[in-house]
Every structure is written in C-alpha cells, then in structure tokens.
C-alpha atoms as a PDB file:
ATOM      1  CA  UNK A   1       1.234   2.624  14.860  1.00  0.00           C
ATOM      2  CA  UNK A   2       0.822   2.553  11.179  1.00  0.00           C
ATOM      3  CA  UNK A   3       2.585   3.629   8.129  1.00  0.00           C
ATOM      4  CA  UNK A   4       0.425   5.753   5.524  1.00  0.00           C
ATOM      5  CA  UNK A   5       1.624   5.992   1.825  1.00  0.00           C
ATOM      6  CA  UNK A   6       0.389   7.431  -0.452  1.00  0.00           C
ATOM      7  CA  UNK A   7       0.927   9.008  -3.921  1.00  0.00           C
ATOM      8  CA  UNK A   8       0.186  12.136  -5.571  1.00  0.00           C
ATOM      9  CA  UNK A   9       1.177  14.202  -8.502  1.00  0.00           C
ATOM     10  CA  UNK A  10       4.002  16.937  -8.061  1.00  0.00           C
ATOM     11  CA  UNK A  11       1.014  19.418  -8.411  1.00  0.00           C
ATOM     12  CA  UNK A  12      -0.594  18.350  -5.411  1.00  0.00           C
ATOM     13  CA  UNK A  13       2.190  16.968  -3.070  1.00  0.00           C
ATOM     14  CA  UNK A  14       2.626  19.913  -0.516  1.00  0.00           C
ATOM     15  CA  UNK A  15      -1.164  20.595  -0.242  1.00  0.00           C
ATOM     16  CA  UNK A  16      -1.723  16.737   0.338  1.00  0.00           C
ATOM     17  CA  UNK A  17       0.998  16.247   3.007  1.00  0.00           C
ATOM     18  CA  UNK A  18      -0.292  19.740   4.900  1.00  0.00           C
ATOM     19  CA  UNK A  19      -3.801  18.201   4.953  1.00  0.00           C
ATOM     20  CA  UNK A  20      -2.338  15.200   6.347  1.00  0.00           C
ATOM     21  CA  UNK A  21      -0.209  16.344   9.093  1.00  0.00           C
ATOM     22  CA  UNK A  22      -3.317  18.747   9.967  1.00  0.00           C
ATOM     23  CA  UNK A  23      -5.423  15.604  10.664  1.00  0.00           C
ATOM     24  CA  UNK A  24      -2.718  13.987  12.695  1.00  0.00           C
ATOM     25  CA  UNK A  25      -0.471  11.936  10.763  1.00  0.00           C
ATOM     26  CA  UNK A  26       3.432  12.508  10.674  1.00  0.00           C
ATOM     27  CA  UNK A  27       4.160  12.651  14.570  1.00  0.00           C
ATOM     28  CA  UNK A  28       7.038  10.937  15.837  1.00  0.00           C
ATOM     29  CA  UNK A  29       8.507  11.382  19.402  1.00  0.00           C
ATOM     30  CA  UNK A  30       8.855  15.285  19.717  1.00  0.00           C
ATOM     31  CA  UNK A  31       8.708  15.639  15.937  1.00  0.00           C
ATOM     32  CA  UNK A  32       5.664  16.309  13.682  1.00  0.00           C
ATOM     33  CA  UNK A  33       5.188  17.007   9.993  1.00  0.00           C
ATOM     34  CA  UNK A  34       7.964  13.430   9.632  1.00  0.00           C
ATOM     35  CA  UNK A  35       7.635  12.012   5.677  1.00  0.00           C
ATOM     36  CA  UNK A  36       9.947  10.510   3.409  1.00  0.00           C
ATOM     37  CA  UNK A  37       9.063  11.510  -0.283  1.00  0.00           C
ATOM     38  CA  UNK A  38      10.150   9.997  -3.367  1.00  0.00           C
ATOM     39  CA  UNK A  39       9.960  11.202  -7.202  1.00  0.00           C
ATOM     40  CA  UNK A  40       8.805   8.344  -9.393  1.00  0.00           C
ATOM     41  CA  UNK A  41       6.391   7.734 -12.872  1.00  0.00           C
ATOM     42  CA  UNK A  42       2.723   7.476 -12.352  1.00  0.00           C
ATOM     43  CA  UNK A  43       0.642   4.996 -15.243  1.00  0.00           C
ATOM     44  CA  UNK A  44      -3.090   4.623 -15.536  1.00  0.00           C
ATOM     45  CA  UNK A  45      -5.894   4.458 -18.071  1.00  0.00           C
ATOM     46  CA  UNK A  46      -8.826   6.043 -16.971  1.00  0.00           C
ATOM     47  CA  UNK A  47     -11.979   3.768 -18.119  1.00  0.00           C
ATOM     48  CA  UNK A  48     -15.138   4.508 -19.003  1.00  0.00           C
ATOM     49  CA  UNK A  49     -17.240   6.362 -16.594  1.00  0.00           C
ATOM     50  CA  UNK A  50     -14.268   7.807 -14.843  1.00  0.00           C
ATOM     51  CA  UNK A  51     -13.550  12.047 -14.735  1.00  0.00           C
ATOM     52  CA  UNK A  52      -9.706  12.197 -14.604  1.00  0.00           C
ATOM     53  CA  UNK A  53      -8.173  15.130 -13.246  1.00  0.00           C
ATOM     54  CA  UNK A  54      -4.809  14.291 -15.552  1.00  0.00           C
ATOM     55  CA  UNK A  55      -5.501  12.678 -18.641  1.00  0.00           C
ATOM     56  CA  UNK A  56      -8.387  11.410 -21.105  1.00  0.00           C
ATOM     57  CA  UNK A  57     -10.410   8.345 -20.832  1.00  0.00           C
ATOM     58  CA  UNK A  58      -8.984   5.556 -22.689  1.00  0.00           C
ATOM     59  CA  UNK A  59      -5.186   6.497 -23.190  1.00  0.00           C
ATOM     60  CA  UNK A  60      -2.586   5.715 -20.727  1.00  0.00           C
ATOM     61  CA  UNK A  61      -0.994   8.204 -18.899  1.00  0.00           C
ATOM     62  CA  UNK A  62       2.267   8.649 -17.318  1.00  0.00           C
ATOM     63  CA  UNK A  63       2.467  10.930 -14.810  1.00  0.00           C
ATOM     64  CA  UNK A  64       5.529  12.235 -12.249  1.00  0.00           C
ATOM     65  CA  UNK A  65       3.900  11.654  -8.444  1.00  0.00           C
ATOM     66  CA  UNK A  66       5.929  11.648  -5.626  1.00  0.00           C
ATOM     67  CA  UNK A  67       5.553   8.376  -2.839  1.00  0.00           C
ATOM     68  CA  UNK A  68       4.974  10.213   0.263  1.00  0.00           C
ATOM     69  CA  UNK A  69       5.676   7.663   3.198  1.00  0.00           C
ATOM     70  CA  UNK A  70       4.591   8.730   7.032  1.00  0.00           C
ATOM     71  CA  UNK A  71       3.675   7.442  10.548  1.00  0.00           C
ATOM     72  CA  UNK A  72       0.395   7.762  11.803  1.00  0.00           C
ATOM     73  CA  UNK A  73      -1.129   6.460  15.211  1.00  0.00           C
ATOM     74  CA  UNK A  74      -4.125   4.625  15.188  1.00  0.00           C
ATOM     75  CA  UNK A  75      -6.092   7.314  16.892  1.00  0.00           C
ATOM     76  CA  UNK A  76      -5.815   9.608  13.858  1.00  0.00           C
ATOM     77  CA  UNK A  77      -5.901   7.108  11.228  1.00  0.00           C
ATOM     78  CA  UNK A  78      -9.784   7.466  10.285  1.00  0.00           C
ATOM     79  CA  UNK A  79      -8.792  11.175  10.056  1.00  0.00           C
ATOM     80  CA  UNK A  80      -5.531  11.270   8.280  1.00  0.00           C
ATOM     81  CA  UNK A  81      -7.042   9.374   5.467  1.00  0.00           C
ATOM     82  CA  UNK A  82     -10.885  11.799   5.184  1.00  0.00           C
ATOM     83  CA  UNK A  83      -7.757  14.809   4.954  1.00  0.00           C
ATOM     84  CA  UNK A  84      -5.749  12.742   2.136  1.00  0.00           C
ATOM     85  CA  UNK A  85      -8.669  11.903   0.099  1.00  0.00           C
ATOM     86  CA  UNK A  86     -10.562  15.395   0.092  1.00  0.00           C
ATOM     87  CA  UNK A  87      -6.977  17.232  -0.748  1.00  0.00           C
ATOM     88  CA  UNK A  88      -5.681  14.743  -3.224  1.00  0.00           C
ATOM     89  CA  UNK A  89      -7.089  15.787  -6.616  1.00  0.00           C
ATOM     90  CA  UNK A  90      -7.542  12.122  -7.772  1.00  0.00           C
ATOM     91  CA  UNK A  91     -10.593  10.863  -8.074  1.00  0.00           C
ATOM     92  CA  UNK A  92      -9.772   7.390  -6.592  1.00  0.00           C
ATOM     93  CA  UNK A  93      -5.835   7.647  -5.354  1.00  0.00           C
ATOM     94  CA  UNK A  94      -3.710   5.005  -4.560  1.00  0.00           C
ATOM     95  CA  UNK A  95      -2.836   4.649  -0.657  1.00  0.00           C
ATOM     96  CA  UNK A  96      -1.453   1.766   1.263  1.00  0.00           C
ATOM     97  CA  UNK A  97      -2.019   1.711   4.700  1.00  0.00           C
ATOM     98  CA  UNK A  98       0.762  -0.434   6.423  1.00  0.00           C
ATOM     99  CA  UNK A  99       0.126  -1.920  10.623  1.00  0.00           C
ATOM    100  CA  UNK A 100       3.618  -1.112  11.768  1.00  0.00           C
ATOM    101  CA  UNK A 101       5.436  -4.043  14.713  1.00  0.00           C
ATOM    102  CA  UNK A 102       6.677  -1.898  17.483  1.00  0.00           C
ATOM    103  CA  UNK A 103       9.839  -3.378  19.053  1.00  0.00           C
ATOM    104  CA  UNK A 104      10.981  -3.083  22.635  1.00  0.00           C
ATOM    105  CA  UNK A 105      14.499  -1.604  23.035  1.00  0.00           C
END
C-alpha cells in the first residue's frame, strides 16, 4: 500500500481527486473516494522555458493549493499517477509518493 499526495490549486482540486479515484486510488476496506485535504500557500518561480498555467516567468508566485493525501494499492499506482498528471493543470506538479508499513493487528 502506498500513500499518494499531491497538491493542486483550489481551481483544480475536485477535478484532480475525481481523476484519481477513477484510476483507482482512494480505496480503503469497503470505502472508496478516502482523502484528507488541506488548504495551504503554494510558492514558485517559473524559469525560463517554462509555460505556467498561474503566473509569469520570473516572479514568484503564491498560490492557495490544497494537500490532498490518499491510499493507493500498488496495483493502481502506475495509473493513479497517468490520471493525476493529465488532470492537474500544472505543468510539472508536485507529488510525493509515500510506501506505506502495514501492521498486523
């Protein structure tokens, strides 16, 4: 199992998450569509060469994204993160991908 997070500008976030839980990602037990999202302050500077969907090249921006945080098996992995990165409109978004420790109990 793995945790996917990822962030993306208040614009975006429901189309991003839908594509996501389409490809797989967010099941848990008898649950699907599972994510914890947070509200927080984007910064970059795009550089030269880039084509920024928020900003111009050169000047920081701030930007509110929200931290979208969800499970993902490693089955749909490959497929969760093709959905995230054709739906998010960044042109290289940020995205940790986390190898979660399973636990008897």
């Amino acid at each position: 199992m793995f945790k996917l997070v990822f962030f993306v500008p208040e614009s975006h976030v429901e189309a991003v998450k839908a594509a996501v839980f389409e490809a797989g990602a967010g099941k848990l037990g008898d649950y699907d569509s599972c994510a914890w999202q947070v509200l927080g302050q984007g910064q970059f500077r795009p550089l030269s060469g880039s084509n920024p969907f928020i900003g111009e090249q050169g000047q920081i921006e701030r930007v509110p994204e929200y931290r979208v945080e969800m499970v993902c098996e490693e089955a749909a992995l490959e497929g969760a993160l093709g959905a995230l990165l054709r739906a998010h409109p960044y042109e290289e978004p940020a995205y940790d991908v986390i190898q979660l420790v399973q636990l008897k109990r």
